[in-house]
Protein backbone atom coordinates (compact mmCIF):
# COMPACT_ATOMS: atom_id res chain seq x y z
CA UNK A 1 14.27 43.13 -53.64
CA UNK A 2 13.71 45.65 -51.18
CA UNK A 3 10.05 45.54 -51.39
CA UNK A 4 10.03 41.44 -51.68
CA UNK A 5 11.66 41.36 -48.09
CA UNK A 6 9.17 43.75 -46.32
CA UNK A 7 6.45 41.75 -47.79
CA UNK A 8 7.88 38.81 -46.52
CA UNK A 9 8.03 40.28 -43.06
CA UNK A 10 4.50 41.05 -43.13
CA UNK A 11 3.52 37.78 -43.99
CA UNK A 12 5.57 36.45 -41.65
CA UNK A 13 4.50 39.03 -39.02
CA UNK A 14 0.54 37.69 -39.84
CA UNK A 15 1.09 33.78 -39.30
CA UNK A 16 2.86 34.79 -35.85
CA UNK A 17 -0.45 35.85 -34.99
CA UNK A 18 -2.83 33.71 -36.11
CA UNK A 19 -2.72 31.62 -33.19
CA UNK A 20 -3.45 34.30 -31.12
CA UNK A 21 -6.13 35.19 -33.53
CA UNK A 22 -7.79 31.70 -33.60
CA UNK A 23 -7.90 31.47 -29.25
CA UNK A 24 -10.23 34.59 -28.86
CA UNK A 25 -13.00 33.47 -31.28
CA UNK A 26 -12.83 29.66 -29.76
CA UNK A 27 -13.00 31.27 -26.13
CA UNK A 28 -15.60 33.60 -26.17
CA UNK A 29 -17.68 31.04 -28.43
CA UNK A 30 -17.45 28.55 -25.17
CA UNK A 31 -20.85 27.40 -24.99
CA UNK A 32 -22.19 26.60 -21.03
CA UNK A 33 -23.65 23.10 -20.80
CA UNK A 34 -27.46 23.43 -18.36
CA UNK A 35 -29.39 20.85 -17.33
CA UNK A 36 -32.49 21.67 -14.96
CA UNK A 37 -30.25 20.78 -11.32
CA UNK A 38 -27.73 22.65 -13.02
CA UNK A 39 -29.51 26.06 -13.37
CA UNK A 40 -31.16 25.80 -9.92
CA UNK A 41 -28.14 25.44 -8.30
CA UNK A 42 -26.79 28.58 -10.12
CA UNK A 43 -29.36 30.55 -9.20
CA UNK A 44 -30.07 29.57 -5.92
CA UNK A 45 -26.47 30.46 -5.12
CA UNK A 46 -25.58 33.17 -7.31
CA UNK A 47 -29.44 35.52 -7.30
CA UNK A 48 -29.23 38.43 -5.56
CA UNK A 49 -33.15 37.95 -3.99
CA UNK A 50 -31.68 35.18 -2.67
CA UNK A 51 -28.38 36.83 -1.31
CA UNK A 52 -30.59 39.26 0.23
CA UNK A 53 -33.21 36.31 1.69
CA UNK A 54 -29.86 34.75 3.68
CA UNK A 55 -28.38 38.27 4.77
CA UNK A 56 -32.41 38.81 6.07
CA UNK A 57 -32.03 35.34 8.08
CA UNK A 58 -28.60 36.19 9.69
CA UNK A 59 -29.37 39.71 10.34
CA UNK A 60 -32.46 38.56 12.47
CA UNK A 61 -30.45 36.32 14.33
CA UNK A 62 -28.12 38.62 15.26
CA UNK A 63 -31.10 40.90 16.46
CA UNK A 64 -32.17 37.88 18.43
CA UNK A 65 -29.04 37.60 20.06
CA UNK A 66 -28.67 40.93 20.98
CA UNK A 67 -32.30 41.14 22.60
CA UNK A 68 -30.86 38.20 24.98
CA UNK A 69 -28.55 41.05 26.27
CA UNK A 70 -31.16 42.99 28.09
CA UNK A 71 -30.87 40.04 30.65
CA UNK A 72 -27.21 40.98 31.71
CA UNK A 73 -26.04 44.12 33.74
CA UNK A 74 -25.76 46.76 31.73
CA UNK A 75 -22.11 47.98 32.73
CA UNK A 76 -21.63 51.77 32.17
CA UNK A 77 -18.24 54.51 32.17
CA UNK A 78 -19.17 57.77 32.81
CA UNK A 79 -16.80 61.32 33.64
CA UNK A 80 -18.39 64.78 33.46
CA UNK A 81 -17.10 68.35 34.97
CA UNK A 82 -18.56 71.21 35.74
CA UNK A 83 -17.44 74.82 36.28
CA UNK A 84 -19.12 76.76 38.90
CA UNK A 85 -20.18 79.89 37.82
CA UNK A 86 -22.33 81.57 40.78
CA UNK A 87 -22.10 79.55 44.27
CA UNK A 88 -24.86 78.41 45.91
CA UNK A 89 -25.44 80.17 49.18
CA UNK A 90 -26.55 78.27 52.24
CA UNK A 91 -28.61 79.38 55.48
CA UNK A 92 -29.26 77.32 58.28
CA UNK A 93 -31.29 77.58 61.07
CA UNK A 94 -30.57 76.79 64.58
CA UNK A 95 -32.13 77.68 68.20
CA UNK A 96 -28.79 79.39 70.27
CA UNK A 97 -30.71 80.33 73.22
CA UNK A 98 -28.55 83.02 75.12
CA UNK A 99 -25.58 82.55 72.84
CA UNK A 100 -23.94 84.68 70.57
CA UNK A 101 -22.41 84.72 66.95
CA UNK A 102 -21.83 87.09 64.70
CA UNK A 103 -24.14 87.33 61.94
CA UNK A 104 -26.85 84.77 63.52
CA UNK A 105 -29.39 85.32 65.73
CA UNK A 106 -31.80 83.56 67.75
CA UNK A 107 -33.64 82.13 64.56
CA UNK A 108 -30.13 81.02 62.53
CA UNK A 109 -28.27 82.82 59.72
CA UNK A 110 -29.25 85.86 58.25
CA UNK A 111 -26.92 86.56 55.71
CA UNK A 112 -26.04 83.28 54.51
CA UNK A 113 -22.99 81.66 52.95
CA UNK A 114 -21.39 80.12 49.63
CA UNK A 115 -20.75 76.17 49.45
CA UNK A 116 -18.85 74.54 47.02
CA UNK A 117 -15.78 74.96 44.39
CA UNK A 118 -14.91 76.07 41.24
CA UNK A 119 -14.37 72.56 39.77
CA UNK A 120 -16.20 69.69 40.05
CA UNK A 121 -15.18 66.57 39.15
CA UNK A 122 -16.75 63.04 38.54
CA UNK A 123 -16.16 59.69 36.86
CA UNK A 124 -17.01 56.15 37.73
CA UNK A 125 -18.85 52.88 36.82
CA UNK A 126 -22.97 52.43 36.67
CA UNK A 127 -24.67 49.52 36.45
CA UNK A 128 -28.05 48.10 35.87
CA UNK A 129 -29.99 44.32 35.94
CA UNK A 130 -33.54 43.80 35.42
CA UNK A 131 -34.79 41.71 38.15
CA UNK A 132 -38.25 41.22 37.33
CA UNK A 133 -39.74 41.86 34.27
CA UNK A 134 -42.51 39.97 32.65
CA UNK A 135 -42.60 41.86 29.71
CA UNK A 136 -38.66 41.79 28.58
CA UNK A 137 -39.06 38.20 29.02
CA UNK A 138 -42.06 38.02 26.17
CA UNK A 139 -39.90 40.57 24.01
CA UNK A 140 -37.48 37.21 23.73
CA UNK A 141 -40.23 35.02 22.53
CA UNK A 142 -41.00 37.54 19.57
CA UNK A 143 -37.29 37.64 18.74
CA UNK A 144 -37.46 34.00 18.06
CA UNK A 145 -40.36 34.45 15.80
CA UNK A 146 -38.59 37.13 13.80
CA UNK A 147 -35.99 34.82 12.92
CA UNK A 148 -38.51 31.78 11.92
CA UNK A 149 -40.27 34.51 10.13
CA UNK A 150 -37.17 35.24 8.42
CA UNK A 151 -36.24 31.48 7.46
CA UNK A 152 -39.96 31.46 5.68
CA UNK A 153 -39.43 34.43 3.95
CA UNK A 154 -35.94 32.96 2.85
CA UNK A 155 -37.80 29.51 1.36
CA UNK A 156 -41.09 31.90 -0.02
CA UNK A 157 -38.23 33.67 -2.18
CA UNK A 158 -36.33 29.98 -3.03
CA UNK A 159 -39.52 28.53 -3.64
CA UNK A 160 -40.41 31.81 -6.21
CA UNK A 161 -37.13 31.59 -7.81
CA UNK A 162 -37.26 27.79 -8.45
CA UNK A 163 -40.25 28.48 -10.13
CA UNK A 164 -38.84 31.65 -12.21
CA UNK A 165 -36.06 29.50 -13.31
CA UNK A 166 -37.79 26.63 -14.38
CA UNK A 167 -40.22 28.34 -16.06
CA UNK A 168 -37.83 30.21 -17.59
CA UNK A 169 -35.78 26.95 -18.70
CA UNK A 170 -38.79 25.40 -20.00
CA UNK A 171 -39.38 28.46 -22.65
CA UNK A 172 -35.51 27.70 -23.29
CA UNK A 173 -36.65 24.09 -24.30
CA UNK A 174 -40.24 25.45 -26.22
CA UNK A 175 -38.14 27.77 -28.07
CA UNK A 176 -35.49 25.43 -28.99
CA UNK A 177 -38.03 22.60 -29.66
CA UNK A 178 -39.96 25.19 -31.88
CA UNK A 179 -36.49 26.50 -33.88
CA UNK A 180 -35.99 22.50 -34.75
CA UNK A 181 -39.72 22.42 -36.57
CA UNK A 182 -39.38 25.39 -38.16
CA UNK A 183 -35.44 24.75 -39.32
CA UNK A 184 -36.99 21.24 -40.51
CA UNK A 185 -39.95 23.12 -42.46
CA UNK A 186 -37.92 25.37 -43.95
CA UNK A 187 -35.16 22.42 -45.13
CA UNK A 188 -38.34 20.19 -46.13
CA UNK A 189 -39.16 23.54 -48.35
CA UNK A 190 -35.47 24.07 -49.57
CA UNK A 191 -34.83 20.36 -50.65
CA UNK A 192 -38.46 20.74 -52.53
CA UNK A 193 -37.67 23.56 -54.27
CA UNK A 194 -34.62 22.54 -55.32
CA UNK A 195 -36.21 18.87 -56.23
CA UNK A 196 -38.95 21.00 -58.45
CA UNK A 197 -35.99 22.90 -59.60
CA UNK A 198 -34.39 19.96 -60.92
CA UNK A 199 -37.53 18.63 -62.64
CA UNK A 200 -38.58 22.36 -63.98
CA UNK A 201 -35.15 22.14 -65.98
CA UNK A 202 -35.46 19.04 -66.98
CA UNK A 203 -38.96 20.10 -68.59
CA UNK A 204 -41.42 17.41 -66.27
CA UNK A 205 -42.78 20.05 -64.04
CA UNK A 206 -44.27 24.14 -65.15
CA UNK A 207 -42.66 27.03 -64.38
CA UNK A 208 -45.65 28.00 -61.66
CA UNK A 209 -44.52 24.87 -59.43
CA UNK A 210 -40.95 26.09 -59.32
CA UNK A 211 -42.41 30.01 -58.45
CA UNK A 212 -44.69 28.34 -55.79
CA UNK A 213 -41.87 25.97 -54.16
CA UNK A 214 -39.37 29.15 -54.28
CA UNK A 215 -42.21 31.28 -52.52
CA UNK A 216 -42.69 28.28 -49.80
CA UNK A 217 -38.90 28.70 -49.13
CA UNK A 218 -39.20 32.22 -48.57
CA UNK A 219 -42.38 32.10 -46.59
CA UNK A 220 -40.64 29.63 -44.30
CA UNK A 221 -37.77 31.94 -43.72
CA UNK A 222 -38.96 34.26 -41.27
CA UNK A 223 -40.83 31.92 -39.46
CA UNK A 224 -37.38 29.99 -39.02
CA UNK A 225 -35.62 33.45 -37.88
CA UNK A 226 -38.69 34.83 -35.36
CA UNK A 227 -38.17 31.41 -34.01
CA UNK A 228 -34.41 31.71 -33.55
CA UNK A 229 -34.76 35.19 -31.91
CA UNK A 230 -37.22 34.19 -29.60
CA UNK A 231 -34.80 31.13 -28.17
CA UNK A 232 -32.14 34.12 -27.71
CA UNK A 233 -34.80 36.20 -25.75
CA UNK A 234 -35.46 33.09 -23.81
CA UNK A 235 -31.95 32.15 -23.01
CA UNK A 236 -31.26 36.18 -21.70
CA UNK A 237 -34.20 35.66 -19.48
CA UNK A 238 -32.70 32.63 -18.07
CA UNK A 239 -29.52 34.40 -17.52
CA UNK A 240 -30.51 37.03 -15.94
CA UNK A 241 -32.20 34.88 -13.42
CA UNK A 242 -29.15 33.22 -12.72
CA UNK A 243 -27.30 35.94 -12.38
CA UNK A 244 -25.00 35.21 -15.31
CA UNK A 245 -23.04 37.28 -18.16
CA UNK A 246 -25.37 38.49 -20.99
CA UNK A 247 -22.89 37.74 -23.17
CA UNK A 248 -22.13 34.28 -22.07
CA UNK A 249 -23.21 31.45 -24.73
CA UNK A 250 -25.36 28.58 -23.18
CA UNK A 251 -26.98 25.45 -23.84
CA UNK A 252 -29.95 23.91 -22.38
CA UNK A 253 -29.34 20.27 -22.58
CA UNK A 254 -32.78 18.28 -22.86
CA UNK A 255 -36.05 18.52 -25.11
CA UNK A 256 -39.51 18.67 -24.03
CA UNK A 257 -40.69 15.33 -24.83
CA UNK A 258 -38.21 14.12 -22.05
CA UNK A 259 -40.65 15.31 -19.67
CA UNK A 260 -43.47 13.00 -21.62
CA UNK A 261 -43.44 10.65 -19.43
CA UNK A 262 -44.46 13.07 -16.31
CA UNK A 263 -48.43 13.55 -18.21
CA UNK A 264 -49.74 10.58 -16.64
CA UNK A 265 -47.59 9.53 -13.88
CA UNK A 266 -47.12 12.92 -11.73
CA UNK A 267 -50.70 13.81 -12.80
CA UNK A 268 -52.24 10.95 -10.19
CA UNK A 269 -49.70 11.89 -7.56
CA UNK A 270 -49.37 14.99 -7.49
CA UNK A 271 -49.86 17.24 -4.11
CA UNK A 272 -53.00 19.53 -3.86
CA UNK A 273 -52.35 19.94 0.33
CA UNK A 274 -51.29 23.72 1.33
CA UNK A 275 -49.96 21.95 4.36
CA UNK A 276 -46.32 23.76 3.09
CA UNK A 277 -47.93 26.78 1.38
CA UNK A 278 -45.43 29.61 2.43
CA UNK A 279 -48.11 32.25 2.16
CA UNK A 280 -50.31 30.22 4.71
CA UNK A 281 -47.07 29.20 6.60
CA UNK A 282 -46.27 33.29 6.77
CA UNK A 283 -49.46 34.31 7.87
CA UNK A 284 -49.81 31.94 10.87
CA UNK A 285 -46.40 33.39 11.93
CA UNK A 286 -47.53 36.49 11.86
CA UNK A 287 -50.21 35.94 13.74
CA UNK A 288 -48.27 34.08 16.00
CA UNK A 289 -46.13 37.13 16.78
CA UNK A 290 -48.90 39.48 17.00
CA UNK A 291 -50.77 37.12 19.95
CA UNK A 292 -47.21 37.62 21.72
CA UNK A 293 -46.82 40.95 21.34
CA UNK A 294 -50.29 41.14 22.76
CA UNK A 295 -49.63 39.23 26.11
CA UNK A 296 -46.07 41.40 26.06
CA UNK A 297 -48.34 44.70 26.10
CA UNK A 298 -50.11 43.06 28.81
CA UNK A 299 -47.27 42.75 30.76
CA UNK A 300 -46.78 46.34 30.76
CA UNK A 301 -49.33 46.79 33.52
CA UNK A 302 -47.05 44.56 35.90
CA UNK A 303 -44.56 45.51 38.05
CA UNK A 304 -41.10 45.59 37.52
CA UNK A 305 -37.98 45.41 39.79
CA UNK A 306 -34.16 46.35 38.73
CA UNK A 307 -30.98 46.09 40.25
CA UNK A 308 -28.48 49.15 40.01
CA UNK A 309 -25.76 50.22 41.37
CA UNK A 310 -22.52 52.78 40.95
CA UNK A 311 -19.06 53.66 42.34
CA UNK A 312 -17.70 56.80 41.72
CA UNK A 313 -15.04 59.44 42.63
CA UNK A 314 -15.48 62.91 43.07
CA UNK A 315 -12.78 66.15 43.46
CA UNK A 316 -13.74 69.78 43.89
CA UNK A 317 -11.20 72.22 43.68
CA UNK A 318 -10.39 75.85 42.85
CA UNK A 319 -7.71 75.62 40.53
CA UNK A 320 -6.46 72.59 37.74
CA UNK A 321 -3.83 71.58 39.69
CA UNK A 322 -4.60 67.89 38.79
CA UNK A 323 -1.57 65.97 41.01
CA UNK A 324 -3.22 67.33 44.50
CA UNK A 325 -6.45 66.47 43.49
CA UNK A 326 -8.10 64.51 46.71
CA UNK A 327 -10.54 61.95 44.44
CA UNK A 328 -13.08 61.13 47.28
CA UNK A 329 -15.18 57.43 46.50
CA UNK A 330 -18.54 56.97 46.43
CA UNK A 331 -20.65 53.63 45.72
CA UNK A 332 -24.10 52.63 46.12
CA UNK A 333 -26.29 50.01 45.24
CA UNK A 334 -30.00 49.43 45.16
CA UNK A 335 -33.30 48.12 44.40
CA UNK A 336 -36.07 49.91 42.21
CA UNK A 337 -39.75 48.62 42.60
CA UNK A 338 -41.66 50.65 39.67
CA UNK A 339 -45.63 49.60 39.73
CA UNK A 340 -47.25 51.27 36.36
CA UNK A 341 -50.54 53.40 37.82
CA UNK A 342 -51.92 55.73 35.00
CA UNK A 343 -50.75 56.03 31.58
CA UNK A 344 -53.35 58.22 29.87
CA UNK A 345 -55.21 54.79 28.50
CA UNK A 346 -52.16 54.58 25.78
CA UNK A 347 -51.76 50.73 26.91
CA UNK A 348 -54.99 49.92 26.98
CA UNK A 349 -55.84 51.14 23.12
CA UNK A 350 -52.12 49.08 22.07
CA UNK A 351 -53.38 46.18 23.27
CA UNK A 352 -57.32 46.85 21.00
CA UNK A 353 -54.65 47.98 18.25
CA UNK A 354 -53.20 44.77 18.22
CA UNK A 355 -56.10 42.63 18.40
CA UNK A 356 -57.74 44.05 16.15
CA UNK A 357 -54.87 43.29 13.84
CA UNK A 358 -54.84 39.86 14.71
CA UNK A 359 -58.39 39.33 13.42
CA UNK A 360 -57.57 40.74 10.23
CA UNK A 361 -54.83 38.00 9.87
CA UNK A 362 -57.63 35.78 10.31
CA UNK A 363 -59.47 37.28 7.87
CA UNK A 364 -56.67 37.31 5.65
CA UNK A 365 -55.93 33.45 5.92
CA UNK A 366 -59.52 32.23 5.20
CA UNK A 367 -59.60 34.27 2.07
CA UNK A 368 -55.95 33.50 1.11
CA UNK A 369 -56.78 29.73 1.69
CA UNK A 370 -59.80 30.30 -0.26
CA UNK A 371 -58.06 31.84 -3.24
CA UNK A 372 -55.22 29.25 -3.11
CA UNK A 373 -57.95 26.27 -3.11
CA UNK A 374 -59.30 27.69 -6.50
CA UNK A 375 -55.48 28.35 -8.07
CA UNK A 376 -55.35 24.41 -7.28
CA UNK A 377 -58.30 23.36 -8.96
CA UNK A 378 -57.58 25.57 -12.00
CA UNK A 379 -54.19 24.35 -12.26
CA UNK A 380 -55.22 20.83 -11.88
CA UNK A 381 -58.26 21.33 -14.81
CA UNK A 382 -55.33 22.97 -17.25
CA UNK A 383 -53.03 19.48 -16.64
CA UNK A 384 -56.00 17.52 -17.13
CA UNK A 385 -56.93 19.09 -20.17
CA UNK A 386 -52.57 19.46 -21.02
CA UNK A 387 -53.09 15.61 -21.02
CA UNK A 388 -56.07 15.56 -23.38
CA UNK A 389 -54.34 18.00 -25.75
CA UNK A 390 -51.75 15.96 -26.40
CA UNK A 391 -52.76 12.92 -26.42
CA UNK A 392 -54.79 14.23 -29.48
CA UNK A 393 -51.77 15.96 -30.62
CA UNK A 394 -49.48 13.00 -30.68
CA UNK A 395 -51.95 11.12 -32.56
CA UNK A 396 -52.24 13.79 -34.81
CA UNK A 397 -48.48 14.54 -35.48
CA UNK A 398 -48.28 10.80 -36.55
CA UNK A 399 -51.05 10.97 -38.96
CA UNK A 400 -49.54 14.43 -40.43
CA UNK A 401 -45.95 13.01 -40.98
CA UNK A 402 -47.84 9.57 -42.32
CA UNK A 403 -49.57 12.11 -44.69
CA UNK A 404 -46.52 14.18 -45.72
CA UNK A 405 -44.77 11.11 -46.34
CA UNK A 406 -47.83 10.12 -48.84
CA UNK A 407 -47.85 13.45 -50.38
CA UNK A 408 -44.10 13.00 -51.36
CA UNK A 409 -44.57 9.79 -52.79
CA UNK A 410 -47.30 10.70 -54.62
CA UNK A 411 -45.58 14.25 -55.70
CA UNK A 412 -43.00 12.40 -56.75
CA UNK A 413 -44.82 9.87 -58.77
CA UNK A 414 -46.87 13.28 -60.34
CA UNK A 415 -49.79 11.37 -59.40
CA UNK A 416 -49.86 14.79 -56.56
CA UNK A 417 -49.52 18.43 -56.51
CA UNK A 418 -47.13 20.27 -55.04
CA UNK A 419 -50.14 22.26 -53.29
CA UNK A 420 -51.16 18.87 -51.65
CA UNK A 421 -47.17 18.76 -50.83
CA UNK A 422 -46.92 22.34 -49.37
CA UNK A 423 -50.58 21.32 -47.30
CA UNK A 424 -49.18 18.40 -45.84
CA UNK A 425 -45.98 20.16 -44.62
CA UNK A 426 -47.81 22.74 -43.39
CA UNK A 427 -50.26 20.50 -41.65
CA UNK A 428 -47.39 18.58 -40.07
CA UNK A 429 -44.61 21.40 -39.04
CA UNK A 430 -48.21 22.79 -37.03
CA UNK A 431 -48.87 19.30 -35.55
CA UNK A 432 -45.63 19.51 -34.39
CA UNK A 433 -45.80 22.78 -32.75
CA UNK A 434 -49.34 21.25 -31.06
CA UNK A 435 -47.19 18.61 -29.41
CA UNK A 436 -44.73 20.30 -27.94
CA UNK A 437 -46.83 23.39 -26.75
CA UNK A 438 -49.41 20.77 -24.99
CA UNK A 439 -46.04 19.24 -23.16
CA UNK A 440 -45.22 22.82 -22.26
CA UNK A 441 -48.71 23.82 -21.10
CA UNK A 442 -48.34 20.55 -18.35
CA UNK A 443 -45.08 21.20 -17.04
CA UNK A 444 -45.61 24.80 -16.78
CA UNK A 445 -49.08 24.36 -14.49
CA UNK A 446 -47.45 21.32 -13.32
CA UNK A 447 -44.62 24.27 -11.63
CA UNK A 448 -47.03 26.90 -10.61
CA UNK A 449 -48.96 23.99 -8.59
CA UNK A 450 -45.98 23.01 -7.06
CA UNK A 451 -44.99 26.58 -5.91
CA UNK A 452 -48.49 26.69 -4.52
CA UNK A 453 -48.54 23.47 -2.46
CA UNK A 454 -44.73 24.34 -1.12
CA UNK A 455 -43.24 21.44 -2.44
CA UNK A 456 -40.90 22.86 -4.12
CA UNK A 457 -37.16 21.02 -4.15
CA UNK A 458 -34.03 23.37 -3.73
């Protein structure tokens, strides 16, 4: 009795936690529903290239801010002390005629005398305001281009990443697309073998059919399983792009031959400008900022005029008796005309430094336009040719799943072989493959194009 009772506490103790038990399984199987809009808006929000693109923007903003500064006064606290350690010793000369003083003669003082205090004290308020100056007024311009440089560099790493990502969700769909052929082959080959099987025991087909049906299931295995691992490797990519959890199960809603209908249509409208190429679009600003840093340098041969000015308080004594301190003021304010003379030539060779660089951008752009007119013309031969590969591959998947439906029939009938059988399938699960590769082919130079010309949507 005694043992009855504890083993109806354990079993008692075990359906108290199966609930428990049957809630971790269901949430860590919670499968992530993706559509295309779905995964760019991850990424684009959650991608740390693109954190870093936005902190880039702001950060050059703030730097453009902060360059409109130098207008103001600059507004300054300052306190210093020094101890005397020797005294200076002052002489002074003076015409006394018949006069006279002790220690002086006709020409002034011979011996001298010591000036000044122990302690020496100082604090007050400086200021400074740039009047005039032609080249802190350029330095602004170049600020501003820093930050539109910065937005451009921000869209060049949006545009890359839409591109990453729907690349990436596109091998999603070709390996998904490809699991489903080869899951169908291997079924076809199961429900075969186990047809031949049927027959084989029934004595209407030889033993060498049921071997060869048996060895068509296990040849269509691995192909089934490489194709299964490869849509995992695909869907890590993916989340790693959009900065998600390993671990986390997803599903990319959608199949490749939803983007049939994008062969033809997009084809004939598709954009081959690089009006918005940001590679084009970074160079010019570039170049843009070197022609003002150019005229800035030039400015450095003007003139400039500043404002300053200071009030102050000063105290010398011998001892640190702070509370008899007499704090004597002191303020001032003037004008400063400097006119730049001779500099050793070092303005002269920054200004051939920079324009020199400037017609390298030049050279740059021409050959980065030239380059980017070929990638066009490539990519727009490979969707040309995307759209004659499968329009021969859809006719050709039709005509192998009209013949594997014939070689069933006539398998079936034992007018057939299974050879003819196995041939047909195999013809079939490849025509297959054809069709959805030649829709992948498209889409994917139908993307890169689209990153070229800058039209890409985020």
């Amino acid at each position: 009795m005694k043992q009855l009772s504890i083993r109806n506490k354990i079993v008692l103790a075990a359906i108290s936690l199966l609930p428990s038990l049957t809630c971790i399984p269901a949430k860590s199987q919670e499968v992530i529903k993706l559509d295309m809009d779905k995964a760019l808006e991850i990424a684009l929000s959650e991608n740390p290239t693109i954190k870093v693109a936005d902190k880039e923007i702001q950060k050059k903003k703030y730097a453009k801010k902060g360059s409109y500064a130098s207008l103001f006064p600059q507004i300054s606290f300052s306190a210093d002390y020094n101890r005397t350690l020797k005294k200076q010793i002052m002489y002074m000369d003076m015409d006394l005629g018949d006069a006279q003083i002790p220690g002086m003669d006709n020409s002034g003082m011979q011996d001298g005398f010591e000036v000044g205090r122990d302690n020496n004290w100082n604090t007050g308020f400086n200021a400074s305001m740039p009047l005039v100056n032609a080249s802190l007024w350029k330095s602004l311009s170049i600020s501003a281009v820093d930050v539109e440089l910065a937005i451009e560099q921000a869209r060049s790493s949006k545009i890359d990443m839409v591109n990453q990502v729907k690349k990436a969700f596109y091998s999603v769909l070709l390996a998904n697309d490809s699991y489903r052929v080869f899951k169908e082959s291997y079924d076809n080959a199961m429900e075969n073998y186990l047809d031949v099987k049927k027959k084989y025991e029934q004595g209407t087909v030889a033993e060498y059919d049921l071997i060869r049906a048996n060895v068509t299931v296990k040849n269509s295995e691995p192909n089934m399983l490489q194709a299964e691992n490869s849509l995992t490797l695909a869907k890590w990519q993916l989340k790693a792009l959009l900065g998600m959890d390993l671990e986390l199960n997803i599903d990319c809603e959608g199949r490749l031959t939803d983007y049939e209908s994008e062969l033809f249509g997009d084809f004939l409208s598709t954009d081959t400008s690089l009006i918005n190429n940001t590679n084009l679009k970074l160079i010019d600003l570039q170049s843009k900022q070197l022609e003002k840093t150019l005229i800035m340098q030039k400015f450095d041969f003007l003139p400039t005029l500043s404002m300053t000015g200071l009030y102050q308080w000063s105290a010398m004594n011998n001892d640190f008796k702070f509370k008899d301190y007499q704090w004597n003021p002191y303020s001032m304010i003037g004008v400063t005309l400097s006119i730049p003379l001779f500099t050793g030539g070092s303005r002269f060779y920054k200004t051939k430094q920079t324009q020199v660089s400037i017609d390298q951008l030049k050279l740059q752009r021409e050959d980065t336009e030239r380059n980017l007119q070929l990638a066009i013309k490539q990519y727009m031969d490979n969707m040309s040719t995307c759209i004659k590969q499968f329009d021969a591959a859809q006719k050709g998947m039709e005509q192998a799943e009209r013949g594997y439906l014939i070689a069933q029939k006539r398998y079936d009938t034992g007018a057939g072989t299974l050879l003819e059988l196995n041939d047909s399938e195999l013809a079939m699960t490849q025509a297959k493959l054809n069709f959805n590769q030649s829709i992948y082919n498209y889409i994917i130079a139908k993307s890169e194009l689209e990153k070229i010309s800058g039209e890409q949507k985020f």
